[in-house]
C-alpha atoms as a PDB file:
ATOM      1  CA  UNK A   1     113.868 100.646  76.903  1.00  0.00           C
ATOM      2  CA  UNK A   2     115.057 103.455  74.848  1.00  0.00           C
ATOM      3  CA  UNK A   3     118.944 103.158  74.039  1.00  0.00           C
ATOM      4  CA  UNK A   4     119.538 106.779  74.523  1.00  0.00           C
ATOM      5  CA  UNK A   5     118.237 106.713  78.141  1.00  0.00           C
ATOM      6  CA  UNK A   6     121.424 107.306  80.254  1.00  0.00           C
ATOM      7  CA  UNK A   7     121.115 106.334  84.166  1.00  0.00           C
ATOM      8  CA  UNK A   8     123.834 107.212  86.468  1.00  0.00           C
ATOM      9  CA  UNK A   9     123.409 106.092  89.910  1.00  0.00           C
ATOM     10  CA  UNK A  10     125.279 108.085  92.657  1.00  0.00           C
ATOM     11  CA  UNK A  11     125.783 105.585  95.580  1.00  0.00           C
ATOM     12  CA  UNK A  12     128.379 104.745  98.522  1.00  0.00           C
ATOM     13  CA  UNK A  13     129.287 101.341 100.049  1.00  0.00           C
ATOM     14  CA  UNK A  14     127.048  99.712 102.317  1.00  0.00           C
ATOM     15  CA  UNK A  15     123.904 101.899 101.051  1.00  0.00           C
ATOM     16  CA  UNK A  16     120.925  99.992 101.637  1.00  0.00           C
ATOM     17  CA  UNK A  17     119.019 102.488  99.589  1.00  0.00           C
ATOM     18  CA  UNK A  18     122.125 102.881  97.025  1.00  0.00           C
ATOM     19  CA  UNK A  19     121.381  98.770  96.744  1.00  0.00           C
ATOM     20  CA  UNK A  20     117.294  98.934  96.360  1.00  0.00           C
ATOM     21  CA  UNK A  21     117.755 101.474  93.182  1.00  0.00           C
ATOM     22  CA  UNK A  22     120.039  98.995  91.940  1.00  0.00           C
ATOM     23  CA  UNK A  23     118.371  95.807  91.875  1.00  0.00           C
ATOM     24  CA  UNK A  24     115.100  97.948  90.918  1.00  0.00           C
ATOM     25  CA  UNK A  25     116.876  98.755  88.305  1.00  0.00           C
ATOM     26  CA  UNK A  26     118.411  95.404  87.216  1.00  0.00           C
ATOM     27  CA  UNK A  27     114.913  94.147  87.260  1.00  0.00           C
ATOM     28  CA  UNK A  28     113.730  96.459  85.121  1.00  0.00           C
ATOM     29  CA  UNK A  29     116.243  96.141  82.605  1.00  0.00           C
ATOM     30  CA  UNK A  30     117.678  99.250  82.452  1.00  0.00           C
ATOM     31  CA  UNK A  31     121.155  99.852  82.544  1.00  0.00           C
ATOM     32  CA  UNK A  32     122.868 101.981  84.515  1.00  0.00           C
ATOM     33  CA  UNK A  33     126.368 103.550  85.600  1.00  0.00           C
ATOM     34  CA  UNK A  34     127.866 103.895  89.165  1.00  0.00           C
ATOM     35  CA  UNK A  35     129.586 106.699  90.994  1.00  0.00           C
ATOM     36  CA  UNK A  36     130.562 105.829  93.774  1.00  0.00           C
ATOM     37  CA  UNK A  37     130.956 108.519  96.466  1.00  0.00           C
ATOM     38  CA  UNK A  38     132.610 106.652  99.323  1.00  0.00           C
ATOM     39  CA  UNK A  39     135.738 108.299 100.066  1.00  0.00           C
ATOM     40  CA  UNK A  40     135.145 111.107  97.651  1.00  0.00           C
ATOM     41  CA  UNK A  41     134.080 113.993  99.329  1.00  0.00           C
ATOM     42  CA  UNK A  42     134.795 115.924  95.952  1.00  0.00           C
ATOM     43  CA  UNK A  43     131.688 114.082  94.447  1.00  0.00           C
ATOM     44  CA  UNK A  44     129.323 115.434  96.823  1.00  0.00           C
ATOM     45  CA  UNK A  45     130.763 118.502  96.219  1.00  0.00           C
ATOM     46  CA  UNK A  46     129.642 118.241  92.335  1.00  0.00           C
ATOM     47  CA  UNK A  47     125.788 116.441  93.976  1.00  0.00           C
ATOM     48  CA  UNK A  48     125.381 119.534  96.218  1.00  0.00           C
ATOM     49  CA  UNK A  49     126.054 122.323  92.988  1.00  0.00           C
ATOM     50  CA  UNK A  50     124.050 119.769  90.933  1.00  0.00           C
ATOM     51  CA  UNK A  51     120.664 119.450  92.915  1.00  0.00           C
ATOM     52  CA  UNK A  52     121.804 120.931  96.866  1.00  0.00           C
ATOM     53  CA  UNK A  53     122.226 117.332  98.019  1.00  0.00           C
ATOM     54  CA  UNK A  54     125.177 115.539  99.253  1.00  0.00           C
ATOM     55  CA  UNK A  55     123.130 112.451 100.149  1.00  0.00           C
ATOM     56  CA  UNK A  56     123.258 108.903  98.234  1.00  0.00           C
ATOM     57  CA  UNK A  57     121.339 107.871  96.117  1.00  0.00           C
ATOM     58  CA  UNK A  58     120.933 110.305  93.648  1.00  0.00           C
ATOM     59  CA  UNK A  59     119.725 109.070  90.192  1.00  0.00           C
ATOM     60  CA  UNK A  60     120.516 111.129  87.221  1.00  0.00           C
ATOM     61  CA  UNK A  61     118.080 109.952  84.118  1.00  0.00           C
ATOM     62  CA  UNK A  62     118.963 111.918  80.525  1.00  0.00           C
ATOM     63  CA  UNK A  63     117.479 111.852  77.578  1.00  0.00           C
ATOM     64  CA  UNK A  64     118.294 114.084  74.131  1.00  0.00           C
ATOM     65  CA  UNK A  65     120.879 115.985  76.252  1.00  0.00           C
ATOM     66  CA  UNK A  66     117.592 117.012  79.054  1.00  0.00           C
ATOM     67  CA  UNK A  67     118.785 115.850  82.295  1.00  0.00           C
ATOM     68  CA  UNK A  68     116.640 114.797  85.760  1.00  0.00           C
ATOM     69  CA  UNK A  69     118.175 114.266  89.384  1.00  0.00           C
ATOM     70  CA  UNK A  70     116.081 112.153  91.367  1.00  0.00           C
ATOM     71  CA  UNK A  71     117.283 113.049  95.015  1.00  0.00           C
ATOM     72  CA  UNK A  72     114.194 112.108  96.726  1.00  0.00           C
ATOM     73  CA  UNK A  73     114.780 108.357  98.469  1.00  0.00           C
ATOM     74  CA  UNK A  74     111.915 105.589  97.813  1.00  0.00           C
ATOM     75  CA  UNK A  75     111.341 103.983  94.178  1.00  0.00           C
ATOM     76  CA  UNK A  76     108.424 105.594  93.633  1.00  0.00           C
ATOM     77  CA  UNK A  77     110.365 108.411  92.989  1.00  0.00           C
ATOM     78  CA  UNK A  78     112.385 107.326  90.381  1.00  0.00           C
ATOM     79  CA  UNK A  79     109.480 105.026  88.757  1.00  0.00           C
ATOM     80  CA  UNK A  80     107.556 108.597  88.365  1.00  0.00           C
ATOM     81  CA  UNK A  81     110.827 110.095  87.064  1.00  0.00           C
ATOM     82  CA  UNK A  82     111.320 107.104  84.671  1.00  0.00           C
ATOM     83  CA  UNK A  83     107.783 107.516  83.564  1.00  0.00           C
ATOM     84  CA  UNK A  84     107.996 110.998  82.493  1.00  0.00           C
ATOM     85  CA  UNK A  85     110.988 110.406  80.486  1.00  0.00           C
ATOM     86  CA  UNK A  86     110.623 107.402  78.662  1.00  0.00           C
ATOM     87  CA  UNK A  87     106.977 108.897  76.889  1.00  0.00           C
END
């Protein structure tokens, strides 16, 4: 995995689909940061300017300052979005 891949997963407490990205992406090896949004309606404020979403999860992937929202739930969203960024 590239070290200038930056992952930011945008969950809340009790997410089951918050906790799938997670461990999908524990087992992939790729590191990631948390936000988490429980309690902070301000957050979803800044996920529905960002991509018109104030649902959880939302994974932000960057790479060389080019930055993707995954808002879409199921991992075969975010494997296609990991794909595309890590050629």
């Amino acid at each position: 995995m590239a070290q200038d891949l930056s992952v930011i997963v945008w969950s809340k407490e009790g997410c089951s689909y918050c906790n799938e990205v997670k461990e999908y992406l524990s087992e992939q090896n790729i590191e990631y940061k948390t936000i988490d949004v429980t309690n902070h309606d301000e957050y979803r404020d800044i996920l529905e300017t960002k991509y018109g979403v104030r649902h959880v999860p939302v994974v932000e992937i960057g790479k060389h300052n080019v930055y993707e929202g995954v808002t879409e739930v199921g991992i075969e969203h975010l494997q296609a979005s990991l794909g595309s960024v890590q050629v």
